[in-house]
N, C-alpha and C. Protein backbone atom coordinates (compact mmCIF):
# COMPACT_ATOMS: atom_id res chain seq x y z
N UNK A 1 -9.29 7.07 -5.89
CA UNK A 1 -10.40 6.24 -5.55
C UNK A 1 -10.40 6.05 -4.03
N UNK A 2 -11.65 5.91 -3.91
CA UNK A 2 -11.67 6.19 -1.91
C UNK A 2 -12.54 5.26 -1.91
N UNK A 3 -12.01 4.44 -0.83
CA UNK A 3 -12.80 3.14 -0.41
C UNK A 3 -12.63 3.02 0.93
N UNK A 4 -13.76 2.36 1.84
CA UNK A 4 -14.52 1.84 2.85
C UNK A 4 -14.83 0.64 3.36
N UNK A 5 -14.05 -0.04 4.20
CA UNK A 5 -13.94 -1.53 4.69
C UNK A 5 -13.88 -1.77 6.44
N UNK A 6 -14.70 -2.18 6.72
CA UNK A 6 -15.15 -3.20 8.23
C UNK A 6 -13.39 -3.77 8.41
N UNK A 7 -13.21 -3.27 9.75
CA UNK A 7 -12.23 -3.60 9.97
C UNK A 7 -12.63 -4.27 11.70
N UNK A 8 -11.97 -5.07 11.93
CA UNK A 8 -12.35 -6.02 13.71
C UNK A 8 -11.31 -5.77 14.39
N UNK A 9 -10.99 -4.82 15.34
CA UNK A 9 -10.20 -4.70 16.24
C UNK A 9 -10.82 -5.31 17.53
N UNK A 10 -9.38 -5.89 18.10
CA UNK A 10 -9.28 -6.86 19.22
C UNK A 10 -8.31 -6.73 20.41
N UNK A 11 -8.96 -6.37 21.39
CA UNK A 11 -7.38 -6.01 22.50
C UNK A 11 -6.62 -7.21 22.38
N UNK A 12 -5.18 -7.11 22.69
CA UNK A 12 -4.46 -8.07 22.73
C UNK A 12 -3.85 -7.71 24.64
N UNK A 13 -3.50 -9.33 24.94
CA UNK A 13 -3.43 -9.11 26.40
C UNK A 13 -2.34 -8.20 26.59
N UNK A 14 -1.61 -8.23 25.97
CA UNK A 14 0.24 -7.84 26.38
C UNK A 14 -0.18 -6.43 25.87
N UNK A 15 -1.66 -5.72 25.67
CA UNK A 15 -1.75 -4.13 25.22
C UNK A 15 -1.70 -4.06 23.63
N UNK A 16 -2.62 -3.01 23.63
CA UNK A 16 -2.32 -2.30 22.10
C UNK A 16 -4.08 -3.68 20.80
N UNK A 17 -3.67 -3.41 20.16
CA UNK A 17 -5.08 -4.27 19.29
C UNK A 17 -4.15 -4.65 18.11
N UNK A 18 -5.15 -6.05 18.08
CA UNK A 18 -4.77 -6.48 16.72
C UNK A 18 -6.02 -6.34 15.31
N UNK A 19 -5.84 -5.97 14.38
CA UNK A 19 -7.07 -5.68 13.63
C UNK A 19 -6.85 -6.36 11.64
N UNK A 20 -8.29 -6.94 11.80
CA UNK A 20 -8.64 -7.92 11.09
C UNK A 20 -9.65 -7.48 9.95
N UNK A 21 -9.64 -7.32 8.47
CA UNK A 21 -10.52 -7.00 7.53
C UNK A 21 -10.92 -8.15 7.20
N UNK A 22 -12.42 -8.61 7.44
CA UNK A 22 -13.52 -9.73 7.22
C UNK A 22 -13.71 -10.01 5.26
N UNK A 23 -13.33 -8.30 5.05
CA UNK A 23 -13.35 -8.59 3.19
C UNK A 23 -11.68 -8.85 2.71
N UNK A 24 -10.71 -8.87 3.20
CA UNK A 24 -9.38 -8.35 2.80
C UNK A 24 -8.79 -10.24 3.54
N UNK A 25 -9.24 -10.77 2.63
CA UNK A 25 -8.27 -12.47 3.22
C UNK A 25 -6.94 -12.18 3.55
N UNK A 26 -6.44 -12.37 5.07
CA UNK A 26 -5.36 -12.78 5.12
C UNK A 26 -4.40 -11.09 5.56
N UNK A 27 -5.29 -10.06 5.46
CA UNK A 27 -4.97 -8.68 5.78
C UNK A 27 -5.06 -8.70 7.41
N UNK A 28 -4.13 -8.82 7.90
CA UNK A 28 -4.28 -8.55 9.40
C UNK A 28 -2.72 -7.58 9.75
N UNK A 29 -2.99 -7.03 10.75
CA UNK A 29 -2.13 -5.94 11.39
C UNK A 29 -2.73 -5.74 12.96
N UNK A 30 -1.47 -4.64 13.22
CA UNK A 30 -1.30 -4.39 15.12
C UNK A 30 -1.34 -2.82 15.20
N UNK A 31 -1.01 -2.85 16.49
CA UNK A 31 -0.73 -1.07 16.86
C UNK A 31 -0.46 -1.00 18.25
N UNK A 32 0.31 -0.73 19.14
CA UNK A 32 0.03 -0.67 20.33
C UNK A 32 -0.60 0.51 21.10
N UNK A 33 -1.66 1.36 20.30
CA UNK A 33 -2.37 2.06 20.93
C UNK A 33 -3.80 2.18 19.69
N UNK A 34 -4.69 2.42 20.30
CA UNK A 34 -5.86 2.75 19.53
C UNK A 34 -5.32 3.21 18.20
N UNK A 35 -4.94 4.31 18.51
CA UNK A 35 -4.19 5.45 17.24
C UNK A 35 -3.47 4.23 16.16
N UNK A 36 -2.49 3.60 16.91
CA UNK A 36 -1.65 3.31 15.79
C UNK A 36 -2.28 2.22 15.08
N UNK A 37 -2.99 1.48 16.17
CA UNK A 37 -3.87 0.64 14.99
C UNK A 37 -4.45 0.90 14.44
N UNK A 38 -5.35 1.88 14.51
CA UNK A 38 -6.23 3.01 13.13
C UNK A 38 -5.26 3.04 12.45
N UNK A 39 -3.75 3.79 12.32
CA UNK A 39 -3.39 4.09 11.41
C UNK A 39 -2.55 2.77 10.53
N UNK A 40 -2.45 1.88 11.08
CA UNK A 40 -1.46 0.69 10.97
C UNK A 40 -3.17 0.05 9.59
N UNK A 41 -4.38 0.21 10.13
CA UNK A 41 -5.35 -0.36 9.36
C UNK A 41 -5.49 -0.35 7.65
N UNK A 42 -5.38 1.59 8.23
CA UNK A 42 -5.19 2.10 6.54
C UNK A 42 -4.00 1.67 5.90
N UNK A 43 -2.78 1.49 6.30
CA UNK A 43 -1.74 0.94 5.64
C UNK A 43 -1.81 -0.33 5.45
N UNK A 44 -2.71 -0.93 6.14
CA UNK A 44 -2.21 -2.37 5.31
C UNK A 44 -3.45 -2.65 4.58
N UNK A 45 -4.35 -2.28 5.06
CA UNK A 45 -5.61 -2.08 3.90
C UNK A 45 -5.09 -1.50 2.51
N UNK A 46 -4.69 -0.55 2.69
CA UNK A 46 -4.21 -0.30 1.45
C UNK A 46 -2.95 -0.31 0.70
N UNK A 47 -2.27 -1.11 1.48
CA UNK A 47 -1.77 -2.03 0.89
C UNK A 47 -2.04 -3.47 -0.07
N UNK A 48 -2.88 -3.64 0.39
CA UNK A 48 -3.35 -5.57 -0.10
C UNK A 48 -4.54 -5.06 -1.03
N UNK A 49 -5.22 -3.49 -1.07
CA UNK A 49 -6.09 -3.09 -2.05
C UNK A 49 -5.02 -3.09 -3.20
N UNK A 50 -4.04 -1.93 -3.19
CA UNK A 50 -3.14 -1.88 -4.34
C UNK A 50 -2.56 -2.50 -5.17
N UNK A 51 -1.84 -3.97 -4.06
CA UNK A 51 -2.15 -5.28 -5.10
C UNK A 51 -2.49 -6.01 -5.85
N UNK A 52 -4.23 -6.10 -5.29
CA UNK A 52 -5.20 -6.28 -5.95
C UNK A 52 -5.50 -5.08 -7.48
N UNK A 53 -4.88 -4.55 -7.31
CA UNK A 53 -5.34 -3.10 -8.12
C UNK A 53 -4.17 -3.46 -9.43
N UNK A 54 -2.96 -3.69 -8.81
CA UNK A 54 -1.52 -3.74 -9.90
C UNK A 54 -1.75 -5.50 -10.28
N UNK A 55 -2.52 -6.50 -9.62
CA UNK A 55 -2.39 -7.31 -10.70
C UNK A 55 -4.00 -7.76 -11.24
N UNK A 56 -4.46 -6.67 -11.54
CA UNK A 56 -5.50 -6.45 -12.35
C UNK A 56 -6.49 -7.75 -11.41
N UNK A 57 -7.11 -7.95 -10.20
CA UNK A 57 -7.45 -8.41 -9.73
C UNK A 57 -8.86 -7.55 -9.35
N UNK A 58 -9.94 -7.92 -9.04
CA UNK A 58 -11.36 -7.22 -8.70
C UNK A 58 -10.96 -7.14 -7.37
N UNK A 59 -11.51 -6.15 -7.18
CA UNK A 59 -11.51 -5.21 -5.40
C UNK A 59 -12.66 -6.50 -4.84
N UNK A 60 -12.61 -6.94 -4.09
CA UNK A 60 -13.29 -6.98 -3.13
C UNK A 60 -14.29 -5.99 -2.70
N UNK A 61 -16.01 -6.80 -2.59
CA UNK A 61 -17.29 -5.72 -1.90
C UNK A 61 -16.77 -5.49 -0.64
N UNK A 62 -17.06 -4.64 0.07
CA UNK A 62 -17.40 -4.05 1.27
C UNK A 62 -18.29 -4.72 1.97
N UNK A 63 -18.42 -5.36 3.05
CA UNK A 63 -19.20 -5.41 3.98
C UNK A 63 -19.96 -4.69 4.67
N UNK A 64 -21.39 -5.20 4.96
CA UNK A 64 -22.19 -3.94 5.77
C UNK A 64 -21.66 -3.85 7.10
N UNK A 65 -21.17 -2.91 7.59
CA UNK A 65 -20.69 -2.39 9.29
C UNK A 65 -21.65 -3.88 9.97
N UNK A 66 -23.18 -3.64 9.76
CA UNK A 66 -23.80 -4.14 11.00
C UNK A 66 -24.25 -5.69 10.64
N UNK A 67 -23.94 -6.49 9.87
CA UNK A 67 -23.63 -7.73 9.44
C UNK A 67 -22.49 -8.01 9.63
N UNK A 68 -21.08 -7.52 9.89
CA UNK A 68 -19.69 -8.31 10.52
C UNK A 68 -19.89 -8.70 12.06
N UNK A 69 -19.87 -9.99 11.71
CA UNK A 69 -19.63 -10.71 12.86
C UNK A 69 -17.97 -10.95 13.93
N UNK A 70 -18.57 -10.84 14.83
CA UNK A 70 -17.08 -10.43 15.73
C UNK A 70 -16.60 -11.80 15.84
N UNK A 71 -14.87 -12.06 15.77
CA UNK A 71 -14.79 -13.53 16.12
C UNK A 71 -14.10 -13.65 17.62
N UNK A 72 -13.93 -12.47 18.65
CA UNK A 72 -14.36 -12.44 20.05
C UNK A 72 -15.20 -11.14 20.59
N UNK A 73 -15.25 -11.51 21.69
CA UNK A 73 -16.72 -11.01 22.50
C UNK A 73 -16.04 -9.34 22.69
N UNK A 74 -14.64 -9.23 22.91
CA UNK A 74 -14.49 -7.99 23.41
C UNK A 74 -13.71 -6.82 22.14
N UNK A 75 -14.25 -7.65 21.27
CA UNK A 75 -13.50 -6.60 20.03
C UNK A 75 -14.38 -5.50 19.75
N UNK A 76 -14.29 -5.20 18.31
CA UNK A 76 -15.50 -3.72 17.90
C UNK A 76 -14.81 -3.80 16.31
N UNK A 77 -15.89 -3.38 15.42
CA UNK A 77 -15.85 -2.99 14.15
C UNK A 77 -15.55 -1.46 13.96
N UNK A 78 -14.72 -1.01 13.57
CA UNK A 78 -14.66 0.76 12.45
C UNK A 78 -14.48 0.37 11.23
N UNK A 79 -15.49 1.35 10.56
CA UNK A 79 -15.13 1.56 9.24
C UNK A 79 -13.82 2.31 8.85
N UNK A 80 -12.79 1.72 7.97
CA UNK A 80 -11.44 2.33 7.69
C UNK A 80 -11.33 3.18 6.01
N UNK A 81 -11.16 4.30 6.23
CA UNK A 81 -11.00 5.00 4.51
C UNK A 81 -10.06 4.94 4.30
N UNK A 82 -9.95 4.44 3.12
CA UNK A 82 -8.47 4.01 2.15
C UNK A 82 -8.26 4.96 0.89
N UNK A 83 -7.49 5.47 0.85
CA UNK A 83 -7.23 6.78 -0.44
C UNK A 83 -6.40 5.88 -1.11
N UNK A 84 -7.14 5.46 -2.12
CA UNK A 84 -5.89 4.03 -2.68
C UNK A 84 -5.04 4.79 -3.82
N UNK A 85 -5.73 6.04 -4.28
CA UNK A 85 -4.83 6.93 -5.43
C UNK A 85 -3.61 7.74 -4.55
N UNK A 86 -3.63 8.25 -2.85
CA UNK A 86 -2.73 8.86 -2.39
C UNK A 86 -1.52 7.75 -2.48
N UNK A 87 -2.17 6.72 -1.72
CA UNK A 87 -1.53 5.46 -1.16
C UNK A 87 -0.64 4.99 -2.52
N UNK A 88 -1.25 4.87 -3.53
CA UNK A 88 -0.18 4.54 -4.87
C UNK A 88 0.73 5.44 -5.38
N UNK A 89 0.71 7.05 -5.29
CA UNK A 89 1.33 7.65 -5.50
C UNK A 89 2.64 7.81 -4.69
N UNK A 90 2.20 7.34 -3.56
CA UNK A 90 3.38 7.19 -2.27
C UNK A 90 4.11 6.19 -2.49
N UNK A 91 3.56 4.73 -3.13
CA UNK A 91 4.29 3.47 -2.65
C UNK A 91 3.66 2.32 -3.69
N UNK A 92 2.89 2.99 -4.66
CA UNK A 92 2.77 2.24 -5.96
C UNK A 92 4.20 2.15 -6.99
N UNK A 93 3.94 0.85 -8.11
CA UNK A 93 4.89 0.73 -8.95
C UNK A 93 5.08 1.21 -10.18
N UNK A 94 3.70 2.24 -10.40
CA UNK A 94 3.39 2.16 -11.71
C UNK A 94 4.77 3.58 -12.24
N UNK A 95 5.14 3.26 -13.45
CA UNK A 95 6.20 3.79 -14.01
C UNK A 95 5.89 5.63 -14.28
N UNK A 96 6.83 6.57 -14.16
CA UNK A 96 6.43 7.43 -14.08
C UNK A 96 7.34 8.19 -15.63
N UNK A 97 6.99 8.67 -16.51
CA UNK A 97 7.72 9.04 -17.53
C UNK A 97 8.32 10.46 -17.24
N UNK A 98 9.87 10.72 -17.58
CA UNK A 98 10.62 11.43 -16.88
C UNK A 98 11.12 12.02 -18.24
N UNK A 99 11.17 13.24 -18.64
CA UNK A 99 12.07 13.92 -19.88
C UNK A 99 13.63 14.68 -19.22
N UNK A 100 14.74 14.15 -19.94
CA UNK A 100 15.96 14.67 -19.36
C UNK A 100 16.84 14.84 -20.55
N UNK A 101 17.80 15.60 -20.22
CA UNK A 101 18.85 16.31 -21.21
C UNK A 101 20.01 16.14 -20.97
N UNK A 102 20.48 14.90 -22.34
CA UNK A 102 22.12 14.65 -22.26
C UNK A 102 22.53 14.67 -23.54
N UNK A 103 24.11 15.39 -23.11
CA UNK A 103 24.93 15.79 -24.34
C UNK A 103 24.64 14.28 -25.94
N UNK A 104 24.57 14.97 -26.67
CA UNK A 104 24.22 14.65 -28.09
C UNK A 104 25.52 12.97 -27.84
N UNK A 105 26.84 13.23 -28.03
CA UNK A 105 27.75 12.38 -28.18
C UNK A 105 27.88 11.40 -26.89
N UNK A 106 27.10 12.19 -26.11
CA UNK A 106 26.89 10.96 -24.75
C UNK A 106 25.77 10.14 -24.77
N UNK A 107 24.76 10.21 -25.60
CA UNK A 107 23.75 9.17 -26.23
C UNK A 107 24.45 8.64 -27.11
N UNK A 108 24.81 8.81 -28.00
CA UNK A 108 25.24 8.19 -29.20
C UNK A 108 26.44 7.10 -28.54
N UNK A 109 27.35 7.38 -27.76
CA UNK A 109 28.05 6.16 -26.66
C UNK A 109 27.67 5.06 -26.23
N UNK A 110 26.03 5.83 -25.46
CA UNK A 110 25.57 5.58 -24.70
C UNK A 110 24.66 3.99 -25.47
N UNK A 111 23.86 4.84 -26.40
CA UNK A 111 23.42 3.39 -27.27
C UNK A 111 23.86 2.74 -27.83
N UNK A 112 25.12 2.87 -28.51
CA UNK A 112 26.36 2.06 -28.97
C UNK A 112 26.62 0.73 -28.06
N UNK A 113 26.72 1.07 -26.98
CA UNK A 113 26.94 -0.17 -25.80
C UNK A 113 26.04 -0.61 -25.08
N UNK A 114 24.58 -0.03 -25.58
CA UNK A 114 23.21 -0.99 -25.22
C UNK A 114 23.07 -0.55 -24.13
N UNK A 115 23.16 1.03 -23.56
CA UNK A 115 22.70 1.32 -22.16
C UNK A 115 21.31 1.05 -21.84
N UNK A 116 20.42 0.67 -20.85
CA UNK A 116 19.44 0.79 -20.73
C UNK A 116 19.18 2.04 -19.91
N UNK A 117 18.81 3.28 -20.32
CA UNK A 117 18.92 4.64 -19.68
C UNK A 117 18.05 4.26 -18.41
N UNK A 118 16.63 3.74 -18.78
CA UNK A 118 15.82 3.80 -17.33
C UNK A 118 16.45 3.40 -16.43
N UNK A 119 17.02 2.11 -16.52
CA UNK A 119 17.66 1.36 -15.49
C UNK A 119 18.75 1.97 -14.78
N UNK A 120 20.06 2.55 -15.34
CA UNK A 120 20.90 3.72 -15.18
C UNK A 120 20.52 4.48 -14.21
N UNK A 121 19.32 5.18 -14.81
CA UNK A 121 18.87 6.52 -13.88
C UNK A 121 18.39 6.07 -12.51
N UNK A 122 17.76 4.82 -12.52
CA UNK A 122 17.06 4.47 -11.29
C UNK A 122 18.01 3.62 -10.38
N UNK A 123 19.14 3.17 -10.94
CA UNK A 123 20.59 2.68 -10.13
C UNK A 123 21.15 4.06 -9.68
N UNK A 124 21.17 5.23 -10.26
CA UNK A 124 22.11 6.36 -9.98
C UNK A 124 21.27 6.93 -8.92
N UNK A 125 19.97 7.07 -9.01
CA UNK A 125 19.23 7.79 -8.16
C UNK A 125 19.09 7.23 -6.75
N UNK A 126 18.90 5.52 -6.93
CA UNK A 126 19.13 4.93 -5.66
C UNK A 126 20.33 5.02 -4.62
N UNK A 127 21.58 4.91 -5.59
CA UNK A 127 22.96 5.22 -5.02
C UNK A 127 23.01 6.14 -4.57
N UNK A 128 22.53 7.76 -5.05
CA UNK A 128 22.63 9.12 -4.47
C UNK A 128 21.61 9.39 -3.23
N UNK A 129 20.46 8.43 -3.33
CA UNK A 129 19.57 8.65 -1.95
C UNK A 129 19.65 8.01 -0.98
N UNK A 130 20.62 6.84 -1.35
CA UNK A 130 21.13 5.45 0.22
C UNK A 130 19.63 4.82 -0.14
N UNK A 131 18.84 4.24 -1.15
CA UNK A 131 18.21 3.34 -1.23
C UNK A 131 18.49 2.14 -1.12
């Protein structure tokens, strides 16, 4: 799903912009160059979309570009695209179902003493990647 949101960038004195979504309460972020605040936008935009998305919350409308009102004189509006299906696949929670192969008598152990396999796998996998 690809979505489109008014975003208010604002120089900040000490350099770089701070940038503000008029639909996204409370979504604010930085960058210390044009660039990184573009890119700093989409991440936290879609961030606080995904949220909204995992606790079954309604998206927020979009604002029209030329109805956001600036809340200083020397800022500027861009429209920011949010790939909220890339963005979840990267750094969403939703559970991913995994098929794996262990010896017959090492399940049978294994459920004997109430393993919880998911949990296991996702402790072992963290340990082996320095998560």
């Amino acid at each position: 799903m690809k979505l489109v949101y008014p975003a208010c960038f604002y120089p900040c004195e000490e350099g770089g912009f701070t940038v503000v979504f008029p639909d996204l309460p409370g979504c604010v972020t930085e960058g210390d160059s044009i660039s990184e605040a573009l890119e700093m936008a989409v991440e936290a935009s879609a961030g606080w979309l995904l949220s909204c998305v995992q606790d079954n919350e309604t998206l927020p409308d979009s604002s029209d570009i030329t109805k956001v009102k600036l809340e200083y004189n020397d800022g500027f509006v861009n429209l920011i695209c949010i790939d909220l299906d890339e963005y979840a696949q990267k750094h969403g929670n939703k559970a991913i179902k995994k098929t794996l192969t262990i010896p017959a008598w090492l399940n049978t152990v294994a459920e004997k003493a109430g393993v919880n396999f998911s949990q296991v796998l996702q402790e072992a996998l963290r340990e082996r990647l320095g998560i």
